[in-house]
PDB file of N, CA and C in Angstrom:
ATOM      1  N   UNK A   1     -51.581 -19.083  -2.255  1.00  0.00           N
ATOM      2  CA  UNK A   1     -52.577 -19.878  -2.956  1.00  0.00           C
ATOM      3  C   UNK A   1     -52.145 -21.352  -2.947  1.00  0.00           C
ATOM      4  N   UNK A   2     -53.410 -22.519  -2.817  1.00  0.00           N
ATOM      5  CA  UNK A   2     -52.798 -23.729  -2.555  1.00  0.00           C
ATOM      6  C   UNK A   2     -52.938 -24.149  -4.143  1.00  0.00           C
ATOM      7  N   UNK A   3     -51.814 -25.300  -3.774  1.00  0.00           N
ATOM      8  CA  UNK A   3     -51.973 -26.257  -5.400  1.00  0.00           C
ATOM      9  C   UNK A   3     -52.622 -26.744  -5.547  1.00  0.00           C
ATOM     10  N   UNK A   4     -54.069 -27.078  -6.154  1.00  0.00           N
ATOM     11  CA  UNK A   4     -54.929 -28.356  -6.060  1.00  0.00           C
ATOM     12  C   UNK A   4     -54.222 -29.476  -6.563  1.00  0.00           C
ATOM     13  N   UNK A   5     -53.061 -29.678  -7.036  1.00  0.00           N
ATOM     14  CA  UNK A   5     -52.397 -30.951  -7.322  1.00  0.00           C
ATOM     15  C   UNK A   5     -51.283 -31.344  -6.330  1.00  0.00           C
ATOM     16  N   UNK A   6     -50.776 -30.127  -5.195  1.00  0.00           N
ATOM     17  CA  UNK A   6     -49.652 -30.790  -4.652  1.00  0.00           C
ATOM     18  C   UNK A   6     -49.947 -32.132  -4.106  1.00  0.00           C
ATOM     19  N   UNK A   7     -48.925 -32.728  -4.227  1.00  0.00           N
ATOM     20  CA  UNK A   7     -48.603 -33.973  -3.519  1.00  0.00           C
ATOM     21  C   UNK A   7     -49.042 -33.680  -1.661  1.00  0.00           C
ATOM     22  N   UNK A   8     -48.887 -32.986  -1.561  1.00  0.00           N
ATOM     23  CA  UNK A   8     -49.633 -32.641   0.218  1.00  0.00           C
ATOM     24  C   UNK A   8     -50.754 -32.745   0.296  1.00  0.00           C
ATOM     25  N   UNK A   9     -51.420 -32.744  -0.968  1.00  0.00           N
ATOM     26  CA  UNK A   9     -53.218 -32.937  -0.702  1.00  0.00           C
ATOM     27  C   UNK A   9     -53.513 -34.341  -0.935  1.00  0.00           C
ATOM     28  N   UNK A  10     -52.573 -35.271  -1.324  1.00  0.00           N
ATOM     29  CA  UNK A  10     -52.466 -36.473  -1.541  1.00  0.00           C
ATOM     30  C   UNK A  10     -52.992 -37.253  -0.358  1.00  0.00           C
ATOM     31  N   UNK A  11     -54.178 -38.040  -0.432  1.00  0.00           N
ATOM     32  CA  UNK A  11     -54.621 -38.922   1.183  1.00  0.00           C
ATOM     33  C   UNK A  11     -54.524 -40.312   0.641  1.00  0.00           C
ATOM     34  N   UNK A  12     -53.821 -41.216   1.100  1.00  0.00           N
ATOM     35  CA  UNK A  12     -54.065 -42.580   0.740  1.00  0.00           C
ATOM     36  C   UNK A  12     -54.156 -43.188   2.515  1.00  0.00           C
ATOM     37  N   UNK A  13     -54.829 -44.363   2.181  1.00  0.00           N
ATOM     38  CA  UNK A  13     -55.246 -45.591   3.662  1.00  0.00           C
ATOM     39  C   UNK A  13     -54.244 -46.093   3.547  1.00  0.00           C
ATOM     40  N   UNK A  14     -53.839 -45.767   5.182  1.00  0.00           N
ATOM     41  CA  UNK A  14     -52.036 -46.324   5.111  1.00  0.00           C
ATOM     42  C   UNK A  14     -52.922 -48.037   6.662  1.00  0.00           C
ATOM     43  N   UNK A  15     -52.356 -48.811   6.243  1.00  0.00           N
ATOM     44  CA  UNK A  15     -53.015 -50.017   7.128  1.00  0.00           C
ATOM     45  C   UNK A  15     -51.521 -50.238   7.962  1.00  0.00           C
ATOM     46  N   UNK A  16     -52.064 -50.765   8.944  1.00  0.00           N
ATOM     47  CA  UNK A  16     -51.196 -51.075  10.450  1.00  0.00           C
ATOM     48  C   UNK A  16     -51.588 -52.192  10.806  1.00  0.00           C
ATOM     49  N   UNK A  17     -50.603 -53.298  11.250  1.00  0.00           N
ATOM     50  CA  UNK A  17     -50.684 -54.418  11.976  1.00  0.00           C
ATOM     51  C   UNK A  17     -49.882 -54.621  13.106  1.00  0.00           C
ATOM     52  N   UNK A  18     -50.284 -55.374  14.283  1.00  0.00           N
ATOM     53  CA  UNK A  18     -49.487 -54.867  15.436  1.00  0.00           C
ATOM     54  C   UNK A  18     -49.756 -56.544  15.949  1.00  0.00           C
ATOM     55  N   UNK A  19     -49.103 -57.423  15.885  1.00  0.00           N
ATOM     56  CA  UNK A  19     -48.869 -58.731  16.452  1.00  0.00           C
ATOM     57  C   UNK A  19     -48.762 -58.390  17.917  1.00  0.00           C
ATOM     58  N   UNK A  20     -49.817 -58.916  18.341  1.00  0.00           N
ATOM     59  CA  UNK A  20     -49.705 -59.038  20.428  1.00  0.00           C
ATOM     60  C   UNK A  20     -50.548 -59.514  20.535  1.00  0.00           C
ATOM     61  N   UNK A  21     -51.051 -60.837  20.975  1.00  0.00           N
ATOM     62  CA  UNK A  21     -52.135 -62.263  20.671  1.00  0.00           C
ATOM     63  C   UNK A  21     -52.252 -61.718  22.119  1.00  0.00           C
ATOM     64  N   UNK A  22     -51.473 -61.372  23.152  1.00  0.00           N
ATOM     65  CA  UNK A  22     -52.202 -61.730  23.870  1.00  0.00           C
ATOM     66  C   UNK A  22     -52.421 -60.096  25.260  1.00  0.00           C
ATOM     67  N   UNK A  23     -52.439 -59.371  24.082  1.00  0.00           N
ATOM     68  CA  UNK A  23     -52.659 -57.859  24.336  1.00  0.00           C
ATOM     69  C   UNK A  23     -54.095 -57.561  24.959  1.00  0.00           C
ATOM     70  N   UNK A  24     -54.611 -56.499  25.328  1.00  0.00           N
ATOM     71  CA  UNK A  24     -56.094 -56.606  26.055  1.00  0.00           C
ATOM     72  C   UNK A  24     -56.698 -55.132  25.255  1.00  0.00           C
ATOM     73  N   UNK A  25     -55.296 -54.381  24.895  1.00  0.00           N
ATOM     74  CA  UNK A  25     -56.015 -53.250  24.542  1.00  0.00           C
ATOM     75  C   UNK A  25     -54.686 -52.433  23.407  1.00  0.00           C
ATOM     76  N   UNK A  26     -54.962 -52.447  22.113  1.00  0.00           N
ATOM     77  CA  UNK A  26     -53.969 -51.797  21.490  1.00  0.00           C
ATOM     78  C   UNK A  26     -54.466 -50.740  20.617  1.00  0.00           C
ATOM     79  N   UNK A  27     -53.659 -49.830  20.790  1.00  0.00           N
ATOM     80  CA  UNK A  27     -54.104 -48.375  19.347  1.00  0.00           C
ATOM     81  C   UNK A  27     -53.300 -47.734  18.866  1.00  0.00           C
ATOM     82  N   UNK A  28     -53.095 -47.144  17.591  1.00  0.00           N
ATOM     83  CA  UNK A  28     -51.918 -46.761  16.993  1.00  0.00           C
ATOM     84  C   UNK A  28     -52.106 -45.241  17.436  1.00  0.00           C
ATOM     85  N   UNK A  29     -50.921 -44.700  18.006  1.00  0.00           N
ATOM     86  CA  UNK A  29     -50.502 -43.428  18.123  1.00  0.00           C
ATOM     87  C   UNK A  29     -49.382 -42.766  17.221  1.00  0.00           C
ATOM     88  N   UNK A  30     -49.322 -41.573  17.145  1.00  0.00           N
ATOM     89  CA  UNK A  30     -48.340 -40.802  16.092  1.00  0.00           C
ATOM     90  C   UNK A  30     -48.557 -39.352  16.341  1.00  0.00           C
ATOM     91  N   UNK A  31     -47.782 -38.694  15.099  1.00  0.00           N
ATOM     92  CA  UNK A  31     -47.867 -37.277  14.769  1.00  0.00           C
ATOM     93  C   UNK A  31     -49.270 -36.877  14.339  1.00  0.00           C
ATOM     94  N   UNK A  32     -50.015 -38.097  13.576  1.00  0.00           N
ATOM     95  CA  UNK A  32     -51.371 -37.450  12.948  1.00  0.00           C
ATOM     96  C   UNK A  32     -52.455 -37.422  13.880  1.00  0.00           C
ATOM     97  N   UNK A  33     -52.451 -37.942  15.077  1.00  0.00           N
ATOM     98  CA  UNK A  33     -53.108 -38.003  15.987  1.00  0.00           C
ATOM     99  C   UNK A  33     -52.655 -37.306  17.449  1.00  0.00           C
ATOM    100  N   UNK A  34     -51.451 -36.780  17.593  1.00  0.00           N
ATOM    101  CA  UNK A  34     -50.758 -36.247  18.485  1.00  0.00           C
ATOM    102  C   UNK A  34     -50.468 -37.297  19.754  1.00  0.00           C
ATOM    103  N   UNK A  35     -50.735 -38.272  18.997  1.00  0.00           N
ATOM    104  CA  UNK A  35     -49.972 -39.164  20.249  1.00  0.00           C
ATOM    105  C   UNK A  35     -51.531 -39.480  21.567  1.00  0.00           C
ATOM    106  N   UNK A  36     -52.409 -39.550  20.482  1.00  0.00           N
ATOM    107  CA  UNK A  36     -53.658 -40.189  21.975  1.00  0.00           C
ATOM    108  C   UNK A  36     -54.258 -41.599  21.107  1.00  0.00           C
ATOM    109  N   UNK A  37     -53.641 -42.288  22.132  1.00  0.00           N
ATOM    110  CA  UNK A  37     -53.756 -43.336  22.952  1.00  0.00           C
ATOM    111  C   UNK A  37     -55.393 -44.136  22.531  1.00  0.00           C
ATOM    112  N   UNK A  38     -56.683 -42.817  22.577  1.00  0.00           N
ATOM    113  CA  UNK A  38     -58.153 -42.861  22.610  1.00  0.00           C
ATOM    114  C   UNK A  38     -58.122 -42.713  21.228  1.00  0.00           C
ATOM    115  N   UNK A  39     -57.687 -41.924  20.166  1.00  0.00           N
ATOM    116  CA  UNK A  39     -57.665 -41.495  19.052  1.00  0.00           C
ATOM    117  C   UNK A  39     -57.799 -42.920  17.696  1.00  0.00           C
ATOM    118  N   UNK A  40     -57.337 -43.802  18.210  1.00  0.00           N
ATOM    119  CA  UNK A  40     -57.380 -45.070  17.003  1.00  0.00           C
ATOM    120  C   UNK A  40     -57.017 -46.352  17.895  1.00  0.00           C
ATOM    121  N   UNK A  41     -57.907 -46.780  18.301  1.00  0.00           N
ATOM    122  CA  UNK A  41     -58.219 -48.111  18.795  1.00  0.00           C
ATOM    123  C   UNK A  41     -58.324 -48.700  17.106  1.00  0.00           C
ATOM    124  N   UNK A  42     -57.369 -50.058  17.621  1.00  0.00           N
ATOM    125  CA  UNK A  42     -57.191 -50.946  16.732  1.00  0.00           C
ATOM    126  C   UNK A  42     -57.784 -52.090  17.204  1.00  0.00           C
ATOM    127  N   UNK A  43     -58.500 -52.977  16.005  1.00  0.00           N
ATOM    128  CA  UNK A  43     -59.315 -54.267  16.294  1.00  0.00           C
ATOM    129  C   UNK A  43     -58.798 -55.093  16.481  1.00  0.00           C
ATOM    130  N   UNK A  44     -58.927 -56.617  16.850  1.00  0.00           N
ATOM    131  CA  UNK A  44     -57.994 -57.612  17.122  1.00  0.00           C
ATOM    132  C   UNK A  44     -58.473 -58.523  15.815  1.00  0.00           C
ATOM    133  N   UNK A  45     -57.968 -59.031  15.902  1.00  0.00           N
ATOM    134  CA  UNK A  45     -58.217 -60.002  14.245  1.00  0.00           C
ATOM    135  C   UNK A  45     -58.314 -61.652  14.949  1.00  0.00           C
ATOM    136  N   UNK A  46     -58.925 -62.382  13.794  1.00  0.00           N
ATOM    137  CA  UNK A  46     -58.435 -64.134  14.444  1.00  0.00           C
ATOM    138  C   UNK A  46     -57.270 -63.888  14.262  1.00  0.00           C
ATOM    139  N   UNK A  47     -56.371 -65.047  15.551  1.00  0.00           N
ATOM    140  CA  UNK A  47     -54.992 -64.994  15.320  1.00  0.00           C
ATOM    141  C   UNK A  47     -54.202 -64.240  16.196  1.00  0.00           C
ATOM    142  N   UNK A  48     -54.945 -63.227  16.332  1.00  0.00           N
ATOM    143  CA  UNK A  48     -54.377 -62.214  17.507  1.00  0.00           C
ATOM    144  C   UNK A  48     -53.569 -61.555  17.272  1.00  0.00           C
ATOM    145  N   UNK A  49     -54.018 -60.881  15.803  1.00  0.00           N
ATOM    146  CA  UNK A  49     -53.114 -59.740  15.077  1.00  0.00           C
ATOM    147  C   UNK A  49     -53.871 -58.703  15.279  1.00  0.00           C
ATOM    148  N   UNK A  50     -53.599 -57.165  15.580  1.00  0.00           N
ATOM    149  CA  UNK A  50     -54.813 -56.663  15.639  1.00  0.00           C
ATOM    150  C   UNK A  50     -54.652 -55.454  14.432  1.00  0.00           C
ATOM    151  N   UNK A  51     -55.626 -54.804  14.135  1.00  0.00           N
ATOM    152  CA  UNK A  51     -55.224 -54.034  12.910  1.00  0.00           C
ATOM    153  C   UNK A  51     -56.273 -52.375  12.671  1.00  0.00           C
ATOM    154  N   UNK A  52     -55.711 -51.788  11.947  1.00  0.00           N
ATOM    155  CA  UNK A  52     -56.303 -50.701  11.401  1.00  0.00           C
ATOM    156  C   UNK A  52     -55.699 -49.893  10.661  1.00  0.00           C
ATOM    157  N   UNK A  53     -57.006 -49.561   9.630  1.00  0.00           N
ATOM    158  CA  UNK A  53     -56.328 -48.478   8.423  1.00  0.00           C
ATOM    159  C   UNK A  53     -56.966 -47.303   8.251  1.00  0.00           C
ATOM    160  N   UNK A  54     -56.019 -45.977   8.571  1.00  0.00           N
ATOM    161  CA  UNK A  54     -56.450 -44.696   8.975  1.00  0.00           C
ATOM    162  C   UNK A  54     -55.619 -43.822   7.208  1.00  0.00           C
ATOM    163  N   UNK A  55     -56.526 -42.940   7.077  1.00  0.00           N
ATOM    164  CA  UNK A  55     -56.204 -42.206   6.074  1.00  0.00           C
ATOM    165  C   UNK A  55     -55.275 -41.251   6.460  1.00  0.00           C
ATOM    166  N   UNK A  56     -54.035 -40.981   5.732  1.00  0.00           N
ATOM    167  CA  UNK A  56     -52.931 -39.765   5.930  1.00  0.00           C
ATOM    168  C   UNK A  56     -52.328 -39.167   4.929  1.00  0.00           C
ATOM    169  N   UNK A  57     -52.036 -37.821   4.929  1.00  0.00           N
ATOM    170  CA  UNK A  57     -51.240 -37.362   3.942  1.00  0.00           C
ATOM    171  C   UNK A  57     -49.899 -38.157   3.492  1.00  0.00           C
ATOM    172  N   UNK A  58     -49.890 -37.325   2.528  1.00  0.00           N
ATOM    173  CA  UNK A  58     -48.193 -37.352   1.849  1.00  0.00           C
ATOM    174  C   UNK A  58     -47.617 -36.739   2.590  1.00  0.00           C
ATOM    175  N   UNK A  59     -46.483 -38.067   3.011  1.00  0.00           N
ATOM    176  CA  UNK A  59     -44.849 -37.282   3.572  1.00  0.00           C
ATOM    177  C   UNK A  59     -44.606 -38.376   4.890  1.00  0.00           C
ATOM    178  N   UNK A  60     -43.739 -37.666   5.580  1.00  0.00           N
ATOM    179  CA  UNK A  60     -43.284 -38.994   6.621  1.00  0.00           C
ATOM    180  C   UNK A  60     -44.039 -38.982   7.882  1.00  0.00           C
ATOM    181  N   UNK A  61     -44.100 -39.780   8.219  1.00  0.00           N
ATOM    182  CA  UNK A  61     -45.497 -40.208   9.924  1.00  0.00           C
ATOM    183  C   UNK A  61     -44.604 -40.629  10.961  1.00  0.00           C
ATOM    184  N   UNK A  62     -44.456 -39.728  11.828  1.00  0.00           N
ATOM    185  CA  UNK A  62     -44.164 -40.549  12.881  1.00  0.00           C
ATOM    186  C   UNK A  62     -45.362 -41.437  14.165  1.00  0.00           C
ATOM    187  N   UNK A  63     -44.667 -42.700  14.036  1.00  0.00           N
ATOM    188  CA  UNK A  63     -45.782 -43.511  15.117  1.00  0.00           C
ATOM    189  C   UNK A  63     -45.718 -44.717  15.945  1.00  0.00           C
ATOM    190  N   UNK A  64     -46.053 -45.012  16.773  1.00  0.00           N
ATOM    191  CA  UNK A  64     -45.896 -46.409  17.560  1.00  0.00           C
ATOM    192  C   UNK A  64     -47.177 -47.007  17.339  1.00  0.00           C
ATOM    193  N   UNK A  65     -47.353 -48.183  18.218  1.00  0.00           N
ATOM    194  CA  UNK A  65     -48.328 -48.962  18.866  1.00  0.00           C
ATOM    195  C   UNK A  65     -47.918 -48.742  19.997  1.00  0.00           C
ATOM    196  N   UNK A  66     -49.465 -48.596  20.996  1.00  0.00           N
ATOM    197  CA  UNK A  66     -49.856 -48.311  22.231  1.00  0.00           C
ATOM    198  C   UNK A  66     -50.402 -49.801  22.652  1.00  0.00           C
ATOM    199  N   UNK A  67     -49.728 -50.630  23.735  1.00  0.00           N
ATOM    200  CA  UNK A  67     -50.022 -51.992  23.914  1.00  0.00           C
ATOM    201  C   UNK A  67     -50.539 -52.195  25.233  1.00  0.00           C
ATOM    202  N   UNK A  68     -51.524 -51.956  25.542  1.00  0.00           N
ATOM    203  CA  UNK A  68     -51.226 -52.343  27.053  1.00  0.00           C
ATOM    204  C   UNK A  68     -50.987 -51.512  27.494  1.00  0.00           C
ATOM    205  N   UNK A  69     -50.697 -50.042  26.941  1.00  0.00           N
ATOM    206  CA  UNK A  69     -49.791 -48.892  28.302  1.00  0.00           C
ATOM    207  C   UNK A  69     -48.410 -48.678  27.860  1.00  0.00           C
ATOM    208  N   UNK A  70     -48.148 -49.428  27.080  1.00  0.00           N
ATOM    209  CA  UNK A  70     -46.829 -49.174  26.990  1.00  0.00           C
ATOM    210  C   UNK A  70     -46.417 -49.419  25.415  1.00  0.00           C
ATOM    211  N   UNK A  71     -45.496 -48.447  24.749  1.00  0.00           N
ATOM    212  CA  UNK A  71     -45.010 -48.102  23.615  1.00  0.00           C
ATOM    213  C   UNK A  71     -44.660 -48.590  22.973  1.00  0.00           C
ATOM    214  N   UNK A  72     -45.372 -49.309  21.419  1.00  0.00           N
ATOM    215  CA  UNK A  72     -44.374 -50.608  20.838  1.00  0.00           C
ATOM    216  C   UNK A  72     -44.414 -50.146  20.093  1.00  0.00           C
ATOM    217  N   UNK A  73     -42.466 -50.593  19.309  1.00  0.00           N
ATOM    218  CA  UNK A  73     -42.324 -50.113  17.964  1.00  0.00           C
ATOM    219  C   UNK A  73     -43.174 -51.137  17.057  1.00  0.00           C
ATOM    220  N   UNK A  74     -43.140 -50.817  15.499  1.00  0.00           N
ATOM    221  CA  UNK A  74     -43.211 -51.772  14.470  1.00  0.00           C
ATOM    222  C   UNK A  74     -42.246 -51.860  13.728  1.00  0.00           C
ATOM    223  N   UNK A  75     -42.077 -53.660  13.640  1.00  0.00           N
ATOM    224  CA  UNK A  75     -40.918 -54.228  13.109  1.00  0.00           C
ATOM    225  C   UNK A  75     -41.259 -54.142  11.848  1.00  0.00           C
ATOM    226  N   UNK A  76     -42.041 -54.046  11.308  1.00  0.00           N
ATOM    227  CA  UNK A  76     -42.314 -53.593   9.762  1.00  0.00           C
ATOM    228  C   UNK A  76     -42.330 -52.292   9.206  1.00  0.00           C
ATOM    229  N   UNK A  77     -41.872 -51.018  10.179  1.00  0.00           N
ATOM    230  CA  UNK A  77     -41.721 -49.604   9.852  1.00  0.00           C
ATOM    231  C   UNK A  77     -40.862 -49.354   8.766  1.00  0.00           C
ATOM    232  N   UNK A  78     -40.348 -48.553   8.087  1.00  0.00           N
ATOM    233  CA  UNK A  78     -39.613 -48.282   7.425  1.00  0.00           C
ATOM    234  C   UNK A  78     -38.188 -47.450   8.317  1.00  0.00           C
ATOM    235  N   UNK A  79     -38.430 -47.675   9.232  1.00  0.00           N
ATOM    236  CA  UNK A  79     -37.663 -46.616   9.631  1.00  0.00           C
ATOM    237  C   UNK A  79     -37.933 -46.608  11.560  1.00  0.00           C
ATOM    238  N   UNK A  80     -36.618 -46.187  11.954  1.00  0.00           N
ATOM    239  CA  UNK A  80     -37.058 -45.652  13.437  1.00  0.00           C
ATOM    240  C   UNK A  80     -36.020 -44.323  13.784  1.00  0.00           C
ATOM    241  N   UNK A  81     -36.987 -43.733  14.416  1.00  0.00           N
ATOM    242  CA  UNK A  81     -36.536 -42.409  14.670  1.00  0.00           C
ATOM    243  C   UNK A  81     -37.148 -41.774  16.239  1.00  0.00           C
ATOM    244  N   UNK A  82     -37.063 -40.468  16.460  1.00  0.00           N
ATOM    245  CA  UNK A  82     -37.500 -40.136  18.014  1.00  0.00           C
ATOM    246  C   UNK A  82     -38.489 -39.085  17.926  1.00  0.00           C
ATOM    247  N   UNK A  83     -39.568 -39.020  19.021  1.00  0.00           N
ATOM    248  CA  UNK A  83     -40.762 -38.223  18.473  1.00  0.00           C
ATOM    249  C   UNK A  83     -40.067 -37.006  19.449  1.00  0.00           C
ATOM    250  N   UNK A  84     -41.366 -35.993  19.688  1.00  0.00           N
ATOM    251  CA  UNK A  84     -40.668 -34.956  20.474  1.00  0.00           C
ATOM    252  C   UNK A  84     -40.464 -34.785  22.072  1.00  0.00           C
ATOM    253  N   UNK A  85     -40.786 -36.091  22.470  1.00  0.00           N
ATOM    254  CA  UNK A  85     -40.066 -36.547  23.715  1.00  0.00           C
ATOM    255  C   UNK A  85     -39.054 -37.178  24.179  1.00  0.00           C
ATOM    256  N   UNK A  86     -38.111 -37.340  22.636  1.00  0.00           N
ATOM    257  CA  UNK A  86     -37.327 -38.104  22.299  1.00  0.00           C
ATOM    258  C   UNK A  86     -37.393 -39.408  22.702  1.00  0.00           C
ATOM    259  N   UNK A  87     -38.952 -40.308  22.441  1.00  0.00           N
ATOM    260  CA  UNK A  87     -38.909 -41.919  22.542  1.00  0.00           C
ATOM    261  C   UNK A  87     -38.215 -42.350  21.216  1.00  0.00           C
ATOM    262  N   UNK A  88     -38.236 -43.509  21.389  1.00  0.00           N
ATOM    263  CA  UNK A  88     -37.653 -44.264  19.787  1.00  0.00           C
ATOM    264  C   UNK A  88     -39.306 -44.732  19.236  1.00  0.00           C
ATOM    265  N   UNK A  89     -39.566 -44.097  18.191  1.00  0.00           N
ATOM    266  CA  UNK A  89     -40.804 -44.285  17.492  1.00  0.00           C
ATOM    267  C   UNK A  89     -40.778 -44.864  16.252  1.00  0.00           C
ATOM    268  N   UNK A  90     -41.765 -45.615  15.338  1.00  0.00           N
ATOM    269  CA  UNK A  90     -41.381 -45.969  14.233  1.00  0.00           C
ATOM    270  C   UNK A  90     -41.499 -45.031  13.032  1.00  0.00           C
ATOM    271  N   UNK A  91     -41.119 -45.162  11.679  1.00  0.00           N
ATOM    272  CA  UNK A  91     -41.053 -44.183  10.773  1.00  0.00           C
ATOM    273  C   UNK A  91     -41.832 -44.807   9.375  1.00  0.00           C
ATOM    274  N   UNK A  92     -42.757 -43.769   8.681  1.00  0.00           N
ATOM    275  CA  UNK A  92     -43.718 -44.539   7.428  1.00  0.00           C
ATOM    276  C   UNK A  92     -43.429 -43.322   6.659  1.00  0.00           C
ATOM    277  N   UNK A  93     -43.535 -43.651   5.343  1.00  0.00           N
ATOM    278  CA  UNK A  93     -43.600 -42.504   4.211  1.00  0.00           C
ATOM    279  C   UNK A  93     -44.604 -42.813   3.885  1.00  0.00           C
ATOM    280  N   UNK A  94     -46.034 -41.724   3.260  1.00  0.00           N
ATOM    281  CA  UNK A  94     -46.883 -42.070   2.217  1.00  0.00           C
ATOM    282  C   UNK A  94     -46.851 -41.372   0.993  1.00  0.00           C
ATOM    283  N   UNK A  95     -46.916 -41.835  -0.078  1.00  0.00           N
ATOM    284  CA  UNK A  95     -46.756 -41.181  -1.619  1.00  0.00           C
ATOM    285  C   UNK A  95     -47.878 -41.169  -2.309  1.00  0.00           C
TER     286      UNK A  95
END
C-alpha cells in the first residue's frame, strides 16, 4: 500500500540554466527522461542563457546538458557523479 504522504510523491519544478550564448541547440538530459536528447529542449533566453523548468520527484537526479551533440556538465550542480555509461554527469537533490 502506498503512503499518500511519502516524500516520493513529493513533485516540485526543479529550473535549469545552461550558459552557451553561442549554442544552436541545447536540452537537458538525465535519469527522468532516460537520457533523450528530444525529451526537453531548452529555450534560449536574452543573453544567451538558455533555460527550463521540468517537474521531478523527491530524491537525487542524475543529469547533463546536451549542447550541440555533446555532453555538458553544470557548474551549478550540487554534485558530479557517473550515469550508467559511466559519463561524468551532474548531481541535484529535490526535497
Amino acid at each position: 500500500m502506498h503512503n499518500p504522504y511519502s516524500a516520493h510523491r513529493n513533485v516540485q519544478t526543479a529550473n535549469f540554466v545552461c550558459e552557451a550564448p553561442t549554442a544552436k541547440k541545447v536540452s537537458l538530459v538525465g535519469d527522468f527522461n532516460k537520457w533523450d536528447a528530444t525529451a526537453n529542449p531548452m529555450k534560449k533566453m536574452p543573453g544567451g542563457a538558455w533555460a527550463i523548468g521540468i517537474k521531478l520527484r523527491h530524491g537525487h537526479h542524475r543529469y547533463a546538458f546536451m549542447t550541440d551533440g555533446h555532453l555538458t556538465l553544470d557548474p551549478r550542480a550540487m554534485g558530479i557523479t557517473k550515469d550508467d555509461r559511466d559519463r561524468r554527469v551532474s548531481l541535484m537533490a529535490v526535497s
